[in-house]
C-alpha atoms as a PDB file:
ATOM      1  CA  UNK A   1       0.000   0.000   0.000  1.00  0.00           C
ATOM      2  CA  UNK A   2       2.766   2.418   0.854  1.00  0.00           C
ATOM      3  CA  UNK A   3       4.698   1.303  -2.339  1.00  0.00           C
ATOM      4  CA  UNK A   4       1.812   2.313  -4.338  1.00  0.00           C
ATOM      5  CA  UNK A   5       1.137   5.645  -2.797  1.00  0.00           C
ATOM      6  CA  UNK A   6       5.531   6.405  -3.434  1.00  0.00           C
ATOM      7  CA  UNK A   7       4.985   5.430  -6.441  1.00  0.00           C
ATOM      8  CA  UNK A   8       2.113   8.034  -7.256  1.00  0.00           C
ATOM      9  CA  UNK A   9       4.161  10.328  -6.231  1.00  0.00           C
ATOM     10  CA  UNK A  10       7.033   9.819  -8.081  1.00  0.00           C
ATOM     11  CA  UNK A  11       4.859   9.463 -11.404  1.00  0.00           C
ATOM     12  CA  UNK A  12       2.650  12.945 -11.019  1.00  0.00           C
ATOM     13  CA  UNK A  13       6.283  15.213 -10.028  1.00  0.00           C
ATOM     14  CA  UNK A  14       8.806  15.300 -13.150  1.00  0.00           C
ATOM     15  CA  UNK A  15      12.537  14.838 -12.676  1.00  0.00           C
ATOM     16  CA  UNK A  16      14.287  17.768 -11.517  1.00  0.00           C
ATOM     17  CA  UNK A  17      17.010  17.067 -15.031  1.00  0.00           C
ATOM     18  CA  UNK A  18      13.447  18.122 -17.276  1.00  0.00           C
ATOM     19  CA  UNK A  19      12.430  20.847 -15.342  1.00  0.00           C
ATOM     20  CA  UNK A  20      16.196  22.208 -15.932  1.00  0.00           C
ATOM     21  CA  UNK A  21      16.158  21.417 -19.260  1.00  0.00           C
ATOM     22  CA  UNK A  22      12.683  22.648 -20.017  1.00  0.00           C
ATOM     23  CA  UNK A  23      13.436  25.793 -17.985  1.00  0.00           C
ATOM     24  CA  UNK A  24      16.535  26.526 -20.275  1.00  0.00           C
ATOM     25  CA  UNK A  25      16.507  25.132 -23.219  1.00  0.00           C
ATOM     26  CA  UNK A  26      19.495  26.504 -24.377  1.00  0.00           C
ATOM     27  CA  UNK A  27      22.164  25.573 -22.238  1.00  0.00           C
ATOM     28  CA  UNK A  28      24.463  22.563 -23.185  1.00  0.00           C
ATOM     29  CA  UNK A  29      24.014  19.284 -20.993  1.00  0.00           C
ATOM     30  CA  UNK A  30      25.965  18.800 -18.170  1.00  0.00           C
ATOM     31  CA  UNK A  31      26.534  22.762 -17.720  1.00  0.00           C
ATOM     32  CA  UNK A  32      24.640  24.300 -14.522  1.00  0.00           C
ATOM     33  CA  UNK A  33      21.566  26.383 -15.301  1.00  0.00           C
ATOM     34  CA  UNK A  34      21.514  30.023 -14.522  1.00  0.00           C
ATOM     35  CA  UNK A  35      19.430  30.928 -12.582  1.00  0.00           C
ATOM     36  CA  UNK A  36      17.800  34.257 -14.106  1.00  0.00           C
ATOM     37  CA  UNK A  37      14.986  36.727 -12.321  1.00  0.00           C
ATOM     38  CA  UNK A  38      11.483  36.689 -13.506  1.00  0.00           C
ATOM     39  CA  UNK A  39      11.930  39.741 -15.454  1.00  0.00           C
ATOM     40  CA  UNK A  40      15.224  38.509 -17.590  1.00  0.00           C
ATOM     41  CA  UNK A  41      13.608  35.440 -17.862  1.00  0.00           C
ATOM     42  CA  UNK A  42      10.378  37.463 -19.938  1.00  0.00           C
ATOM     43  CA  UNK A  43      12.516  39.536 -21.621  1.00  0.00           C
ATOM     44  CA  UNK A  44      14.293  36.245 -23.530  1.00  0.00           C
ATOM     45  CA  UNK A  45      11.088  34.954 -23.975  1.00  0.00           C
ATOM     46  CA  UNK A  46      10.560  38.078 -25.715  1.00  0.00           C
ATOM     47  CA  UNK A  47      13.427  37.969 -28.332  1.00  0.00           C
ATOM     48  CA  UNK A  48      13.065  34.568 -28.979  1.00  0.00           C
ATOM     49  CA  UNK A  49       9.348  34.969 -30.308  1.00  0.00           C
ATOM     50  CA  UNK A  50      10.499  37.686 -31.922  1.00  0.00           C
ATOM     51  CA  UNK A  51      13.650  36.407 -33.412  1.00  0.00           C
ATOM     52  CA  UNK A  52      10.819  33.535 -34.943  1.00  0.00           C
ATOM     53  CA  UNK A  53       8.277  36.088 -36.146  1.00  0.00           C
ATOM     54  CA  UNK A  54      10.739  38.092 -37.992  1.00  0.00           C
ATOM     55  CA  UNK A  55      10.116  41.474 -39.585  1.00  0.00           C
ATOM     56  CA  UNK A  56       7.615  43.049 -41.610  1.00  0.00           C
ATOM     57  CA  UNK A  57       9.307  43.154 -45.252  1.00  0.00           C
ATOM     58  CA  UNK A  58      10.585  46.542 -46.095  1.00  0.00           C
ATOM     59  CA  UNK A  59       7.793  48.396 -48.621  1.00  0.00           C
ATOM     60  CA  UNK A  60       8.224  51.318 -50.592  1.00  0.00           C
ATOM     61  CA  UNK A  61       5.781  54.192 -49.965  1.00  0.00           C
ATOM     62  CA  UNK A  62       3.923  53.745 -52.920  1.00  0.00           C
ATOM     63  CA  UNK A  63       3.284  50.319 -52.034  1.00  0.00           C
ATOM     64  CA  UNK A  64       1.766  51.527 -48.537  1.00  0.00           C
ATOM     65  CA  UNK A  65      -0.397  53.790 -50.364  1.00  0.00           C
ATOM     66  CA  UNK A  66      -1.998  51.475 -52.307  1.00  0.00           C
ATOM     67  CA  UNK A  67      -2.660  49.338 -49.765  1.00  0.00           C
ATOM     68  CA  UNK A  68      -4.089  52.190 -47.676  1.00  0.00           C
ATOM     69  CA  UNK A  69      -6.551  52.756 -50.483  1.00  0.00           C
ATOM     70  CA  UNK A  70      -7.715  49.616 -50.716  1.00  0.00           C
ATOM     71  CA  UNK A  71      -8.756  49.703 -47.251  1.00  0.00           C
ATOM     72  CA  UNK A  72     -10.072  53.283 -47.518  1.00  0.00           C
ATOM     73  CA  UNK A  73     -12.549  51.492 -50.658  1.00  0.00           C
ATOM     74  CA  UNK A  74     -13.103  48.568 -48.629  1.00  0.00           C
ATOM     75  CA  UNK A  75     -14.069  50.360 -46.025  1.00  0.00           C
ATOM     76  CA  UNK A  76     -16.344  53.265 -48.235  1.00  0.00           C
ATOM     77  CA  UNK A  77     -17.922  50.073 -49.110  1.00  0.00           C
ATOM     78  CA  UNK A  78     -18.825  48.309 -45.867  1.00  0.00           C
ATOM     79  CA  UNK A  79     -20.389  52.204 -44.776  1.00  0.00           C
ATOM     80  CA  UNK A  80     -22.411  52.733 -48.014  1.00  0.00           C
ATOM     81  CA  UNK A  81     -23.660  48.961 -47.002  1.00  0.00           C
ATOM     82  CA  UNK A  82     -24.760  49.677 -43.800  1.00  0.00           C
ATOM     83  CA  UNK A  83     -26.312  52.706 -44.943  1.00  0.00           C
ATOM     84  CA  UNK A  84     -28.394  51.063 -47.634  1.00  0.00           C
ATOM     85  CA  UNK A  85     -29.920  48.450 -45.299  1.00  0.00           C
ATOM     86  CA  UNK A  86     -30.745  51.808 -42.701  1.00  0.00           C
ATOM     87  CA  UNK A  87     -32.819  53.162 -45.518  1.00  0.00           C
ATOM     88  CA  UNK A  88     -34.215  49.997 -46.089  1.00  0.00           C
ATOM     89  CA  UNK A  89     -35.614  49.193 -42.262  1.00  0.00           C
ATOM     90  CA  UNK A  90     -36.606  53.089 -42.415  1.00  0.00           C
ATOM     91  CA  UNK A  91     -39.314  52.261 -45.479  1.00  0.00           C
ATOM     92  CA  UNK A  92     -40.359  48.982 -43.862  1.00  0.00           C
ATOM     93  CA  UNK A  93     -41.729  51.710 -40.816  1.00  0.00           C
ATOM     94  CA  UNK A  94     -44.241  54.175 -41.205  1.00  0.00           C
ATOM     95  CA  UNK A  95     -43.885  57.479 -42.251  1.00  0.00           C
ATOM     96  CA  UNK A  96     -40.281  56.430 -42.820  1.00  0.00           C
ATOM     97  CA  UNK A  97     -39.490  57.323 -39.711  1.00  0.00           C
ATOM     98  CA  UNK A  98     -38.237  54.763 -36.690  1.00  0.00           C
ATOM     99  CA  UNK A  99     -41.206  54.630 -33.872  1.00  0.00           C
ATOM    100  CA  UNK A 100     -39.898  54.542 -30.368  1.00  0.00           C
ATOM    101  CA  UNK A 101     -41.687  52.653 -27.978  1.00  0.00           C
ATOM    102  CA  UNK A 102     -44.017  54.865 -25.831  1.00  0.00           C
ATOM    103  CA  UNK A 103     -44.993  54.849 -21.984  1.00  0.00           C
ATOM    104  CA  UNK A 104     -48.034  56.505 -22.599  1.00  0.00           C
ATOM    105  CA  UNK A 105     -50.552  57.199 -25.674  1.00  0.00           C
ATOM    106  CA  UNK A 106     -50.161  59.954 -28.130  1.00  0.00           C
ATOM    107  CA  UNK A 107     -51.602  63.514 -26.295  1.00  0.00           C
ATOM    108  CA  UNK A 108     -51.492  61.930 -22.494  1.00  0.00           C
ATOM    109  CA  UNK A 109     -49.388  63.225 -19.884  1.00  0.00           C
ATOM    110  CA  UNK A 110     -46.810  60.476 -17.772  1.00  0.00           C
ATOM    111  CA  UNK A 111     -48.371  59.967 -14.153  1.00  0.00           C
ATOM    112  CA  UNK A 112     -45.931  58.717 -11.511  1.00  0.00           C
ATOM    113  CA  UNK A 113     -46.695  58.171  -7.743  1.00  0.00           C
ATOM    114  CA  UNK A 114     -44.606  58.734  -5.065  1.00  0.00           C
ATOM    115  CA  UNK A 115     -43.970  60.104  -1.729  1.00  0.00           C
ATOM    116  CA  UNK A 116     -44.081  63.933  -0.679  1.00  0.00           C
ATOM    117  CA  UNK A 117     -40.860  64.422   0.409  1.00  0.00           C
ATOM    118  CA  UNK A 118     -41.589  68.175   1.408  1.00  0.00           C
ATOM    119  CA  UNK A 119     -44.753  70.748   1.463  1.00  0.00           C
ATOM    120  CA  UNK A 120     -42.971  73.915   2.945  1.00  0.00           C
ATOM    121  CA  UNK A 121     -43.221  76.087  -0.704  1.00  0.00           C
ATOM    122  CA  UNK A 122     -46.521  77.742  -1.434  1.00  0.00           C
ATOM    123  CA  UNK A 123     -48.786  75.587  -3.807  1.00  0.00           C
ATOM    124  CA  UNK A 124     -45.550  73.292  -4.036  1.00  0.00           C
ATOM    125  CA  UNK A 125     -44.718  69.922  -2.990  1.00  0.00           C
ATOM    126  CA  UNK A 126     -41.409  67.877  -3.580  1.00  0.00           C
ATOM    127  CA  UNK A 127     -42.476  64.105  -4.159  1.00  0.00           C
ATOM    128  CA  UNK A 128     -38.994  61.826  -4.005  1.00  0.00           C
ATOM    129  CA  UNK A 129     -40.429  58.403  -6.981  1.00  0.00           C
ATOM    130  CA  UNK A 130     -38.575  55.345  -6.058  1.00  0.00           C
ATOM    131  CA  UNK A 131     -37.513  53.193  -8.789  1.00  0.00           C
ATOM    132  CA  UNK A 132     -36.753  49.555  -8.572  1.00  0.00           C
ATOM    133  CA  UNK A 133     -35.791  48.031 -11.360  1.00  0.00           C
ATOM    134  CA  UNK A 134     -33.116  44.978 -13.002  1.00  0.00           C
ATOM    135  CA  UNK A 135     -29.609  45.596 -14.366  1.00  0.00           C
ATOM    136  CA  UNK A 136     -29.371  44.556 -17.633  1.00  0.00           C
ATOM    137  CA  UNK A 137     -25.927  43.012 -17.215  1.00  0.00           C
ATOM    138  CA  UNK A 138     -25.328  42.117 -13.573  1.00  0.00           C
ATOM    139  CA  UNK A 139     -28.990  41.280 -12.417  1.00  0.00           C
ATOM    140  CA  UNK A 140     -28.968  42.842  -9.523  1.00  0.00           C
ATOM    141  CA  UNK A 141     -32.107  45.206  -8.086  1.00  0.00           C
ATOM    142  CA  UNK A 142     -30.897  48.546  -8.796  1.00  0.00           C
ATOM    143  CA  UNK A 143     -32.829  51.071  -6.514  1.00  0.00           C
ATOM    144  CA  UNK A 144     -32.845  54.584  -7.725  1.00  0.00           C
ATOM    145  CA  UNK A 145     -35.269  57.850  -6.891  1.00  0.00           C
ATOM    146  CA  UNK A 146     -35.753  61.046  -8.576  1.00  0.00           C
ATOM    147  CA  UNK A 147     -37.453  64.252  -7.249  1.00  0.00           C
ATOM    148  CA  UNK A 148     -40.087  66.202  -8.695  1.00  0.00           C
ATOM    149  CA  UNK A 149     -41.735  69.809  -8.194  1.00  0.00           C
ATOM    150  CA  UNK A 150     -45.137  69.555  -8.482  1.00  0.00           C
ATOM    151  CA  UNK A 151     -47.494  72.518  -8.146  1.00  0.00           C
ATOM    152  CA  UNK A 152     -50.283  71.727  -5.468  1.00  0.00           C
ATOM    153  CA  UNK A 153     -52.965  74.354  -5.679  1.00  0.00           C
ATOM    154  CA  UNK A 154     -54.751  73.907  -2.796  1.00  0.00           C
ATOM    155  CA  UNK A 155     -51.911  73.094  -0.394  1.00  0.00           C
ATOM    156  CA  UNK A 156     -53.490  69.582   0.561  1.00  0.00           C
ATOM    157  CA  UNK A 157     -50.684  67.341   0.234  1.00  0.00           C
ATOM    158  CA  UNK A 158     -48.261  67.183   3.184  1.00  0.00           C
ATOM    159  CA  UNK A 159     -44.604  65.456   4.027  1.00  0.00           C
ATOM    160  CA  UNK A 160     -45.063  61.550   3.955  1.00  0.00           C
ATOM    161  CA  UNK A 161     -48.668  61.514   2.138  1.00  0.00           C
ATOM    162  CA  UNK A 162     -48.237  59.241  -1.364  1.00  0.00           C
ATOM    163  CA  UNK A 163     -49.290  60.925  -4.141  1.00  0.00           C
ATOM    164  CA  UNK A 164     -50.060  60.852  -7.699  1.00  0.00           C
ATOM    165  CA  UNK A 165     -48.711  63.559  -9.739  1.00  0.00           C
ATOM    166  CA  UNK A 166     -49.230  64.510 -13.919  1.00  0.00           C
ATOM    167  CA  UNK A 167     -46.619  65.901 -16.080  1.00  0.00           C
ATOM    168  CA  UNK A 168     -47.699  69.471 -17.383  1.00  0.00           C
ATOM    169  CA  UNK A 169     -46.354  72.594 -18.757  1.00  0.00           C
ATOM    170  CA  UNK A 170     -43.719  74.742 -17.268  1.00  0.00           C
ATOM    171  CA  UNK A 171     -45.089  76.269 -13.974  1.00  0.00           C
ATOM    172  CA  UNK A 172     -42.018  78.005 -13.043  1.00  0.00           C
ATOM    173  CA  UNK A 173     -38.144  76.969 -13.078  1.00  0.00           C
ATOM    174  CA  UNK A 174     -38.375  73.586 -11.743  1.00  0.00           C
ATOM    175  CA  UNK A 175     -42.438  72.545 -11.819  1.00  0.00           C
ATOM    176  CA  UNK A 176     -43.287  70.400 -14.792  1.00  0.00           C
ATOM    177  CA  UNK A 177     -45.740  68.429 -12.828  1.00  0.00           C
ATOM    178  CA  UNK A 178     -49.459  68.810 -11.215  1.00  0.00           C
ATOM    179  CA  UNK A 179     -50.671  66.910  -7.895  1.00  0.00           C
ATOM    180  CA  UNK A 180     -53.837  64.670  -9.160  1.00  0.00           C
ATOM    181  CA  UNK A 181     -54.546  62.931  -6.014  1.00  0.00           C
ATOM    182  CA  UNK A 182     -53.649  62.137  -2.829  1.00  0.00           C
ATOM    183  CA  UNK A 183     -53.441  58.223  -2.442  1.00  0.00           C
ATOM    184  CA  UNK A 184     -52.594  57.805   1.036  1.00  0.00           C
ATOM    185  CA  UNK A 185     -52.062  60.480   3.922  1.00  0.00           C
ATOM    186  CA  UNK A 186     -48.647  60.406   6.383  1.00  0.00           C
ATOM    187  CA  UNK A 187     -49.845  58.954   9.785  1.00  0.00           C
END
């Protein structure tokens, strides 16, 4: 039992001789390896992949030119391609003209709901919406909130009441939005 368990071992870990030989290849037998530092030992790597690449063969400059203009066509052509097939998904649409999707119908305002965050302006409330929503990539719930001024006519919303609020005209610098109803009051 023990012989077999030496014996595993002396299979799976090579011979120190390959691992000298391996490590550099091109030092005669029977010599002692040098040891080199990591960094010596990348920058030989280095040259000796590039000693087997080679170099590029020497061109004259009107050799590079025409081979820059046959990648400026090439490339003239792969754009005029792409364009073609843009007009061609723009026809397939109405109106030629790419729809994007909508939140709400044609002529209606966005309505969000959310909490008044503060009531201390005249006719003005601040109402903090709390978004919850996927990333796209990672997966994770991504929680976000965005403030709103929303003009509140009759002062009847206060701090902590959830509201919903309609997207209007300009009322002043910040307003854009109008208090519709009060959901819930604060307790």
């Amino acid at each position: 039992m023990a012989d077999e368990e030496n014996r595993t071992v002396e299979e799976t870990t090579p011979a120190p001789e390959t691992t000298a030989e391996t490590a550099a290849p091109s030092a005669p037998k029977g010599e002692p390896v040098p040891q080199l530092a990591p960094k010596e030992r990348r920058q030989q790597a280095r040259a000796a992949k590039a000693a087997k690449v080679g170099t590029r063969p020497a061109r004259s400059i009107e050799e590079r030119q025409a081979e820059r203009a046959a990648k400026r066509a090439k490339n003239a052509a792969r754009r005029r391609n792409l364009r073609a097939k843009a007009r061609e998904a723009a026809k397939a649409t109405p109106n030629g003209e790419p729809t994007p999707p909508r939140e709400h119908g044609e002529g209606r305002q966005k309505e969000r709901q959310g909490v008044v965050v503060s009531d201390k302006a005249d006719k003005t409330i601040t109402v903090r919406i709390d978004v919850a929503r996927r990333h796209r990539k990672y997966e994770k719930i991504v929680r976000s909130s965005t403030t709103f001024h929303a003009h509140d006519e009759s002062n009847d919303a206060h701090a902590g009441d959830t509201v919903i609020i309609r997207e209007s005209r300009p009322l002043s610098r910040l307003k854009r939005w109008r208090l519709v109803e009060v959901v819930e009051r604060a307790k």
